[in-house]
C-alpha atoms as a PDB file:
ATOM      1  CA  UNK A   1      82.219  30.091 -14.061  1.00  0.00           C
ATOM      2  CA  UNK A   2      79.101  30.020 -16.112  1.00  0.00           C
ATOM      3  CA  UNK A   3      76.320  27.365 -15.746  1.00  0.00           C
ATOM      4  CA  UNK A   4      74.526  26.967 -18.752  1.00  0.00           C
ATOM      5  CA  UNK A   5      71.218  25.818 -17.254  1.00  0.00           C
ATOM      6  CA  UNK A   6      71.143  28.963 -15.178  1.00  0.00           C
ATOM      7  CA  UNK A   7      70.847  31.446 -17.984  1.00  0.00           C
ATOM      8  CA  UNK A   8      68.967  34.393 -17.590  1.00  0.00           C
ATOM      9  CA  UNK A   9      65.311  34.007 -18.917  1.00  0.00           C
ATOM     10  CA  UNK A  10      64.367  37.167 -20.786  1.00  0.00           C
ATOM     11  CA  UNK A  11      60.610  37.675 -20.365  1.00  0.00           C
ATOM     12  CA  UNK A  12      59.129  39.896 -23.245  1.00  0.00           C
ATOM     13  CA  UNK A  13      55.378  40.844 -23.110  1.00  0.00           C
ATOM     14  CA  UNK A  14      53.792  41.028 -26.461  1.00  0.00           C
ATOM     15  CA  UNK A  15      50.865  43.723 -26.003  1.00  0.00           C
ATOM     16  CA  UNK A  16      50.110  43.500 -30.420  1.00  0.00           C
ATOM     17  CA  UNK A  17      46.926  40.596 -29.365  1.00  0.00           C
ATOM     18  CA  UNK A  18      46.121  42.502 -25.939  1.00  0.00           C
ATOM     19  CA  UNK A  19      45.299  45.843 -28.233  1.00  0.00           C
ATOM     20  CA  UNK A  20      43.465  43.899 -30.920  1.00  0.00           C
ATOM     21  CA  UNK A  21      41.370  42.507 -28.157  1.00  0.00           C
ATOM     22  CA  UNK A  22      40.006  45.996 -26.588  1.00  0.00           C
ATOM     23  CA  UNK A  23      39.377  47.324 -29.898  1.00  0.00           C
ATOM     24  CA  UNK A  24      37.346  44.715 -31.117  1.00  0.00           C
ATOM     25  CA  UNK A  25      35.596  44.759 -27.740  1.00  0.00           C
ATOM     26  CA  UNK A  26      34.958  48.718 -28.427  1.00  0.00           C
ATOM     27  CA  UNK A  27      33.564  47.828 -32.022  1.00  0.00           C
ATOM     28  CA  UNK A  28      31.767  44.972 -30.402  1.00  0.00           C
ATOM     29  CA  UNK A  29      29.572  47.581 -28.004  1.00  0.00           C
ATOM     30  CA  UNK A  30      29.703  50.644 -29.895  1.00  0.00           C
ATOM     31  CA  UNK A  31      27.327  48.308 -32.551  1.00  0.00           C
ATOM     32  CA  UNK A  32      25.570  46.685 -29.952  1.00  0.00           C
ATOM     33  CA  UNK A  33      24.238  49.206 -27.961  1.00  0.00           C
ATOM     34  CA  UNK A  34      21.411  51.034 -27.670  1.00  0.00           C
ATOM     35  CA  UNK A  35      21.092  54.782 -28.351  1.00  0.00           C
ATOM     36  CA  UNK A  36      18.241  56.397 -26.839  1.00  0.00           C
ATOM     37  CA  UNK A  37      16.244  58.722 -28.801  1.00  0.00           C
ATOM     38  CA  UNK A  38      13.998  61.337 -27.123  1.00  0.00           C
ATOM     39  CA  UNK A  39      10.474  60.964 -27.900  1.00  0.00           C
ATOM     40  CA  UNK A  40       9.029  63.682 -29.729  1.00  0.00           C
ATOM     41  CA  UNK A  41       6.396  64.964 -31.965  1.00  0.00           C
ATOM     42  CA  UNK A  42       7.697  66.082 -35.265  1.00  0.00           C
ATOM     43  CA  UNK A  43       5.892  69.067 -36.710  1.00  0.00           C
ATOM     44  CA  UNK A  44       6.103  70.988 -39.708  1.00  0.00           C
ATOM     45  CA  UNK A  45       4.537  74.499 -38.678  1.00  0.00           C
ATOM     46  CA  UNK A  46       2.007  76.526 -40.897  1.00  0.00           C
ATOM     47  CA  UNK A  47       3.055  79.393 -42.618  1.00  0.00           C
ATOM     48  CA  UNK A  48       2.333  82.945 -42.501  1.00  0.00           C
ATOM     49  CA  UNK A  49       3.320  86.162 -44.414  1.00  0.00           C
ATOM     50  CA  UNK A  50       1.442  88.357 -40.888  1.00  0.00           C
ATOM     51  CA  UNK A  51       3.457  86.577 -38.353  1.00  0.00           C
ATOM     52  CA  UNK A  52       5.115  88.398 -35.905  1.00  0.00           C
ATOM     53  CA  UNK A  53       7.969  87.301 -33.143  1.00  0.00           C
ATOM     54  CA  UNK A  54       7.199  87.348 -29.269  1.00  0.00           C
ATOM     55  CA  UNK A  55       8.978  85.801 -26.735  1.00  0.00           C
ATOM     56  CA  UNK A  56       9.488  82.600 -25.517  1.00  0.00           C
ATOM     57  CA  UNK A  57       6.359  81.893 -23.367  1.00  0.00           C
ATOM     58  CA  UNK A  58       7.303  79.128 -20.836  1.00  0.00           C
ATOM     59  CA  UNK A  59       4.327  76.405 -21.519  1.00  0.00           C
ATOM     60  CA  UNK A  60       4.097  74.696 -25.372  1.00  0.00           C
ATOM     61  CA  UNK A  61       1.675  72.313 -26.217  1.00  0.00           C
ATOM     62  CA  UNK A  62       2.212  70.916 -29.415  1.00  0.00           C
ATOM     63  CA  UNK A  63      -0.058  68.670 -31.902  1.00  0.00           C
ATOM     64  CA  UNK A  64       0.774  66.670 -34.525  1.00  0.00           C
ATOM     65  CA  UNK A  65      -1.066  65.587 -37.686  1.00  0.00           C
ATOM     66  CA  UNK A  66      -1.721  62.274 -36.145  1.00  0.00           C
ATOM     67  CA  UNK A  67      -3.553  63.601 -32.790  1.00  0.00           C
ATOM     68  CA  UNK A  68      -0.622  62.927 -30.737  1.00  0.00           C
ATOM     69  CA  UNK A  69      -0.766  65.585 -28.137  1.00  0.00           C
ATOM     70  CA  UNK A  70       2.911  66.775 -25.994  1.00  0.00           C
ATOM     71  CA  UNK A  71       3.388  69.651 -23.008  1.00  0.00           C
ATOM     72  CA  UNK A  72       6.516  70.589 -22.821  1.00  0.00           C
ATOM     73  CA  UNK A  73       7.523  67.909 -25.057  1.00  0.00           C
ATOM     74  CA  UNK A  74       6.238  65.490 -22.691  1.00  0.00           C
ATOM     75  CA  UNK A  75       3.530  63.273 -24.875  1.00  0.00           C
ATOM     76  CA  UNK A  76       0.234  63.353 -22.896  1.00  0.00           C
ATOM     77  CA  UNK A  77      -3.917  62.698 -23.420  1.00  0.00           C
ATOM     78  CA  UNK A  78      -6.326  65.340 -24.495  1.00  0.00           C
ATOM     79  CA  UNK A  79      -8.040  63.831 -21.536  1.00  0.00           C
ATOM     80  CA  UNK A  80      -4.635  64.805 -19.212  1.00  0.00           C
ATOM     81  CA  UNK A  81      -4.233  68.137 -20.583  1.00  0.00           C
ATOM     82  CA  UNK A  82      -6.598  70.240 -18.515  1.00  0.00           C
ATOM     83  CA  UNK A  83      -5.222  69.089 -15.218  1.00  0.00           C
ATOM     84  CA  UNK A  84      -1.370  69.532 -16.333  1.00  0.00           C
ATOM     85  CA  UNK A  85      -2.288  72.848 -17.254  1.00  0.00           C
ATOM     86  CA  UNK A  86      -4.381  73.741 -14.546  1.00  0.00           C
ATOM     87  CA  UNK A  87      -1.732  73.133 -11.978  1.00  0.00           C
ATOM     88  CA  UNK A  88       0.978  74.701 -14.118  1.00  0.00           C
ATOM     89  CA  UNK A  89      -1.631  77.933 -14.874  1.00  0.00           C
ATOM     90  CA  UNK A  90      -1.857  78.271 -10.939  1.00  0.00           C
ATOM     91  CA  UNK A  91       1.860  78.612 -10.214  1.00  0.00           C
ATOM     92  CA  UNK A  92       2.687  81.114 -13.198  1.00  0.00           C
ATOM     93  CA  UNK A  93      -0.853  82.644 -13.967  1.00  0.00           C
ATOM     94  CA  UNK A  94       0.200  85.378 -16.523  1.00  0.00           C
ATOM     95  CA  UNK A  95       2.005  82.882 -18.475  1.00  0.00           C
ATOM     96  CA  UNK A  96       1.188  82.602 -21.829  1.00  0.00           C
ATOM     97  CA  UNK A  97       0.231  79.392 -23.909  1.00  0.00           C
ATOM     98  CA  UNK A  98       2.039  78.353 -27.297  1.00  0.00           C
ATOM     99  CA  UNK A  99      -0.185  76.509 -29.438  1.00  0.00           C
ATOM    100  CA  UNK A 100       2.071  74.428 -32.182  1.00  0.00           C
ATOM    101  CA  UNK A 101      -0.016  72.361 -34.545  1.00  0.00           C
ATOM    102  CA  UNK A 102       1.442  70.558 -37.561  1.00  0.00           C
ATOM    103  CA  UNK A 103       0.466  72.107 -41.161  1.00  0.00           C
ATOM    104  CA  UNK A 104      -1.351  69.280 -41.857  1.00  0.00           C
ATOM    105  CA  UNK A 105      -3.590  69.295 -38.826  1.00  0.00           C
ATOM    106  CA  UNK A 106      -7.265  68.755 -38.868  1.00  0.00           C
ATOM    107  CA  UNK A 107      -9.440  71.967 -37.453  1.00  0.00           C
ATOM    108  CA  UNK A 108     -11.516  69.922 -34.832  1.00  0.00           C
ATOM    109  CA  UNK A 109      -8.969  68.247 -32.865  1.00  0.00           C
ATOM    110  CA  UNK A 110      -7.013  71.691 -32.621  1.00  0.00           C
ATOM    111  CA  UNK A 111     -10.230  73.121 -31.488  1.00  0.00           C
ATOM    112  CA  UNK A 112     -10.713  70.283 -28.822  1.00  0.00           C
ATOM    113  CA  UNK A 113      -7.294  71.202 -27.649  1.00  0.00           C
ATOM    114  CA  UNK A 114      -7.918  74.710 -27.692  1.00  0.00           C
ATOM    115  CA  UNK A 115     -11.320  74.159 -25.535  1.00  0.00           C
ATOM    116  CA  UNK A 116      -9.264  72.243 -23.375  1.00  0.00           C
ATOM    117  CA  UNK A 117      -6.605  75.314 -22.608  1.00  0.00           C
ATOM    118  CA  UNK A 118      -9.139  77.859 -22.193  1.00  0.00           C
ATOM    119  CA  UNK A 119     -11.067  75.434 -19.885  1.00  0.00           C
ATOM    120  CA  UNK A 120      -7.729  75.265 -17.975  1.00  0.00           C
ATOM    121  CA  UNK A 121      -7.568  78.846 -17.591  1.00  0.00           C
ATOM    122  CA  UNK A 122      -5.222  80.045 -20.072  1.00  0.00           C
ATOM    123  CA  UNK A 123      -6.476  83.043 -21.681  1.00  0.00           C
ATOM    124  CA  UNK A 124      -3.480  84.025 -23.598  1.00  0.00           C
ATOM    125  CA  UNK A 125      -2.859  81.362 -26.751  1.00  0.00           C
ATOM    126  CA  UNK A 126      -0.432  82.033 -29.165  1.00  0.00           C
ATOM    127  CA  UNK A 127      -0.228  79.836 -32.308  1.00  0.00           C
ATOM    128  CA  UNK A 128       3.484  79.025 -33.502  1.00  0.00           C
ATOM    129  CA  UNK A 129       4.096  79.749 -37.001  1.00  0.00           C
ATOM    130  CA  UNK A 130       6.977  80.022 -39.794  1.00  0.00           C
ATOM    131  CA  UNK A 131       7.900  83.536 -41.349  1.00  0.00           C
ATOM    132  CA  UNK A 132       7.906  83.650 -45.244  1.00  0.00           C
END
């Protein structure tokens, strides 16, 4: 004996709106976020047909052709400079000091910078430049 009220209820899940959903919520924040870009100092090196490779000396300071100033990539004040260097100097004294300065760089602030290393103790400057 069958009732007919009592039939059985087939339950179907439709997941087509549930998937629709997430990926417009993962179009939603990839365009909404934020993507963090390192700050850095974008230099275009001088070139020279005398240059010769060394290797990799542990301490750069770099200068644009703005005057922004970076150790270590880390943007910092000519006024900051000698003190950074000082204390980095007196735990690795033999280290020596890459000098990169943009192409386009006036000669007195790179020889303020340069006053600045040698007054921090570093007697060994190298300046970065491109093979031709």
């Amino acid at each position: 004996m069958e009732f007919e009220g009592r039939a059985r209820i087939h339950s179907h899940l439709d997941i087509a709106p549930l998937i629709d959903i997430v990926f417009l919520l993962l179009v939603f924040f990839m365009l909404t976020s934020t993507f963090l870009v390192p700050e850095a100092i974008e230099l275009e090196l001088p070139e020279s047909a005398s240059a010769s490779t060394t290797e990799v000396t542990p301490i750069t300071v770099s200068l644009d052709s703005k005057g922004q100033l970076a150790l270590d990539g880390e943007l910092i004040e000519l006024e900051k400079l000698r003190p950074a260097l000082a204390a980095r100097l007196k735990q690795q004294p033999d280290s020596a000091i890459t000098l990169k300065s943009d192409a386009h760089t006036e000669l007195q602030p790179l020889l303020r910078v340069m006053d600045e290393i040698r007054a921090a103790g570093g007697t060994q400057i190298a300046l970065a430049t491109l093979q031709k």
